[in-house]
C-alpha atoms as a PDB file:
ATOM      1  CA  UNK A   1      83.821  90.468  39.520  1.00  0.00           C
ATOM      2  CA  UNK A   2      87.164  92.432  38.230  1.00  0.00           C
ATOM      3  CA  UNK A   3      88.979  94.400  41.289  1.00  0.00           C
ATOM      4  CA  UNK A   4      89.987  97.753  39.827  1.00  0.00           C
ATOM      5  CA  UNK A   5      92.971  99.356  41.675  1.00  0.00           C
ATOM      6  CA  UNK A   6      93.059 103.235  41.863  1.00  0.00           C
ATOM      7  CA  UNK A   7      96.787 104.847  43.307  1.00  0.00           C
ATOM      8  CA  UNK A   8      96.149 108.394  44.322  1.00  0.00           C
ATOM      9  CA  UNK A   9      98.981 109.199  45.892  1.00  0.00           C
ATOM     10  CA  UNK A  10     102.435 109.694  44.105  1.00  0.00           C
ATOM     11  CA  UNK A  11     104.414 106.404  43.512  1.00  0.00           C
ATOM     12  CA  UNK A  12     106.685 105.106  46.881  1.00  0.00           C
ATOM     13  CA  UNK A  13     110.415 105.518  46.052  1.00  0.00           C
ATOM     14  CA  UNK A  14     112.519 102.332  45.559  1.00  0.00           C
ATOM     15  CA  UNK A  15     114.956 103.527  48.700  1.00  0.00           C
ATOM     16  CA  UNK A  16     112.004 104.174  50.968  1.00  0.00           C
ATOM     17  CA  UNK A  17     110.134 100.960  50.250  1.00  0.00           C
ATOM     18  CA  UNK A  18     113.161  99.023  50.891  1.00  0.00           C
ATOM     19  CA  UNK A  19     113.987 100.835  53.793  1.00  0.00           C
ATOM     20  CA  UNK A  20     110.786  99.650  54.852  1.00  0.00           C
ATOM     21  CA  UNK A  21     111.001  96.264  54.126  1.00  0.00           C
ATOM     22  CA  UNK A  22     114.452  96.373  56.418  1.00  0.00           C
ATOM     23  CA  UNK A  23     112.770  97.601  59.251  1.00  0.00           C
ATOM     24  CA  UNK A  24     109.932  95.336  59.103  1.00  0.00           C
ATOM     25  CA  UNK A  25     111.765  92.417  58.812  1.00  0.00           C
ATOM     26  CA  UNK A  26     114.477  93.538  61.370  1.00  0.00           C
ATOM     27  CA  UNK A  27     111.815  93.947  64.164  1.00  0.00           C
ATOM     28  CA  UNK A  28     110.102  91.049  63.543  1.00  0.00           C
ATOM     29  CA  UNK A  29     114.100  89.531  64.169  1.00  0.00           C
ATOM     30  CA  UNK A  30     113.954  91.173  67.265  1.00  0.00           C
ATOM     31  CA  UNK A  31     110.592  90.362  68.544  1.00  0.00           C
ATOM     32  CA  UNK A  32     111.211  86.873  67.891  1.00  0.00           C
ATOM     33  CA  UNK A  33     114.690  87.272  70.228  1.00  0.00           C
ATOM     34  CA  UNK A  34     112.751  87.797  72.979  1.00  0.00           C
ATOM     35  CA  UNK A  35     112.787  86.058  76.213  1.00  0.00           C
ATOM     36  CA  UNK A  36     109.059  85.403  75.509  1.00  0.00           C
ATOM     37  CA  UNK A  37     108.841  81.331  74.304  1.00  0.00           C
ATOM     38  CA  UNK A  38     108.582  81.270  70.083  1.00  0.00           C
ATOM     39  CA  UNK A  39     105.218  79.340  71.183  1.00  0.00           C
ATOM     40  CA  UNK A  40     103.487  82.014  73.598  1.00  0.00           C
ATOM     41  CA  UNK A  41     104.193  84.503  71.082  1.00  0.00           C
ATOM     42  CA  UNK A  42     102.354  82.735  68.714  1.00  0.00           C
ATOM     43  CA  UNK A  43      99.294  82.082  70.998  1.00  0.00           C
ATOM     44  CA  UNK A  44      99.347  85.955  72.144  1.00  0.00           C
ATOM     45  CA  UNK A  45      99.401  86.772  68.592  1.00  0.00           C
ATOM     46  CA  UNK A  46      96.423  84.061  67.429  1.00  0.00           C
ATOM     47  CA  UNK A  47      94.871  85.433  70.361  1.00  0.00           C
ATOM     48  CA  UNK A  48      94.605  89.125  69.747  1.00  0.00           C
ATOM     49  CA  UNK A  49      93.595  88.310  65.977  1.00  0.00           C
ATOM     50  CA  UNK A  50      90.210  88.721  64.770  1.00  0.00           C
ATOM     51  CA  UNK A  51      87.765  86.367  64.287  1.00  0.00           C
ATOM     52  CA  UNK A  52      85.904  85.468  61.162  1.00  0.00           C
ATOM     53  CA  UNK A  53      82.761  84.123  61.316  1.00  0.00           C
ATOM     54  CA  UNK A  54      82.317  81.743  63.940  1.00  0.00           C
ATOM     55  CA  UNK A  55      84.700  79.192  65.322  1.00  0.00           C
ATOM     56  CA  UNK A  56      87.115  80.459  62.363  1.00  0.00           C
ATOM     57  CA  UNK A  57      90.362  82.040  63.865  1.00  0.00           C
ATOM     58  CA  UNK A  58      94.139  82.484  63.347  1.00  0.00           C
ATOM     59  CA  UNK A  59      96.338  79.197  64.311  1.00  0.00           C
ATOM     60  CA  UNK A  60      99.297  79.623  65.799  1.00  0.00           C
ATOM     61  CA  UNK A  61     100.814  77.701  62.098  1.00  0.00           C
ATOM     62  CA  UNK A  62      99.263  80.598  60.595  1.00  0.00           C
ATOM     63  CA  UNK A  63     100.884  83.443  62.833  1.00  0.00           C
ATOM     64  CA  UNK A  64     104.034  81.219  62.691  1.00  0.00           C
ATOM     65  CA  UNK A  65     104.026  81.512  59.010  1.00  0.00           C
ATOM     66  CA  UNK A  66     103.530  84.922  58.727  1.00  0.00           C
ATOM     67  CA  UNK A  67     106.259  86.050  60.774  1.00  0.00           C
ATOM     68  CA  UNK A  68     108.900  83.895  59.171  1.00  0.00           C
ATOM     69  CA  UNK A  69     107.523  85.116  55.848  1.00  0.00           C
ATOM     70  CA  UNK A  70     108.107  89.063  57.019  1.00  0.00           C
ATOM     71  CA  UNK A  71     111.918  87.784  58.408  1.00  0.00           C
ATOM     72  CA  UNK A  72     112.310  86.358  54.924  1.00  0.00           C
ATOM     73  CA  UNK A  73     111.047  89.573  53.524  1.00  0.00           C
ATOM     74  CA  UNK A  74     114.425  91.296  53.137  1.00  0.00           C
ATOM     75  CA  UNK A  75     116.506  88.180  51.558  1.00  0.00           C
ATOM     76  CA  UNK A  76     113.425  87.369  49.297  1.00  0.00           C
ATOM     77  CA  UNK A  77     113.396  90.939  47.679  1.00  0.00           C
ATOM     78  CA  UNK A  78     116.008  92.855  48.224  1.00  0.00           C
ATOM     79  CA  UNK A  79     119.215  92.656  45.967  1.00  0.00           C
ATOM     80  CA  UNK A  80     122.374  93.621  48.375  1.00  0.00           C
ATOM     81  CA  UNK A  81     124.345  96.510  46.899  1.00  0.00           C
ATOM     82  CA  UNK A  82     127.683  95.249  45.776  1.00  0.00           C
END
């Protein structure tokens, strides 16, 4: 089955995407600062995710992942200005 993929909206400016990317990837910084342990974050997180289906949940290697992928966000994609 093809996915067809429908924008509506006017397209996102280069400057505001990466602005957003920035931000993302800065709080994620910051929440992982936190005097919370790396590891309880991760089980408060796998926690509070949804289930699918039965006995099939979110791993804390899963939640880890994720968040190091969204600090990586801003060195994977962004070019610095020189």
């Amino acid at each position: 089955m093809a996915v067809k993929v429908k924008q509506t909206d006017q397209p996102v400016d280069t400057e505001v995407l990466a602005d957003a990317i920035v931000a993302i990837s800065v709080g994620v910084k910051k929440l992982l600062q936190t005097p919370l342990k790396e590891r309880t974050l991760y089980m408060l997180i796998a926690d509070a995710a949804p289930s699918f289906g039965k006995r099939q949940t979110v791993g804390i290697r899963e939640v880890k992942a994720v968040l190091q992928g969204i600090v990586d966000l801003e060195k994977t994609h962004l070019k610095k200005a020189k």
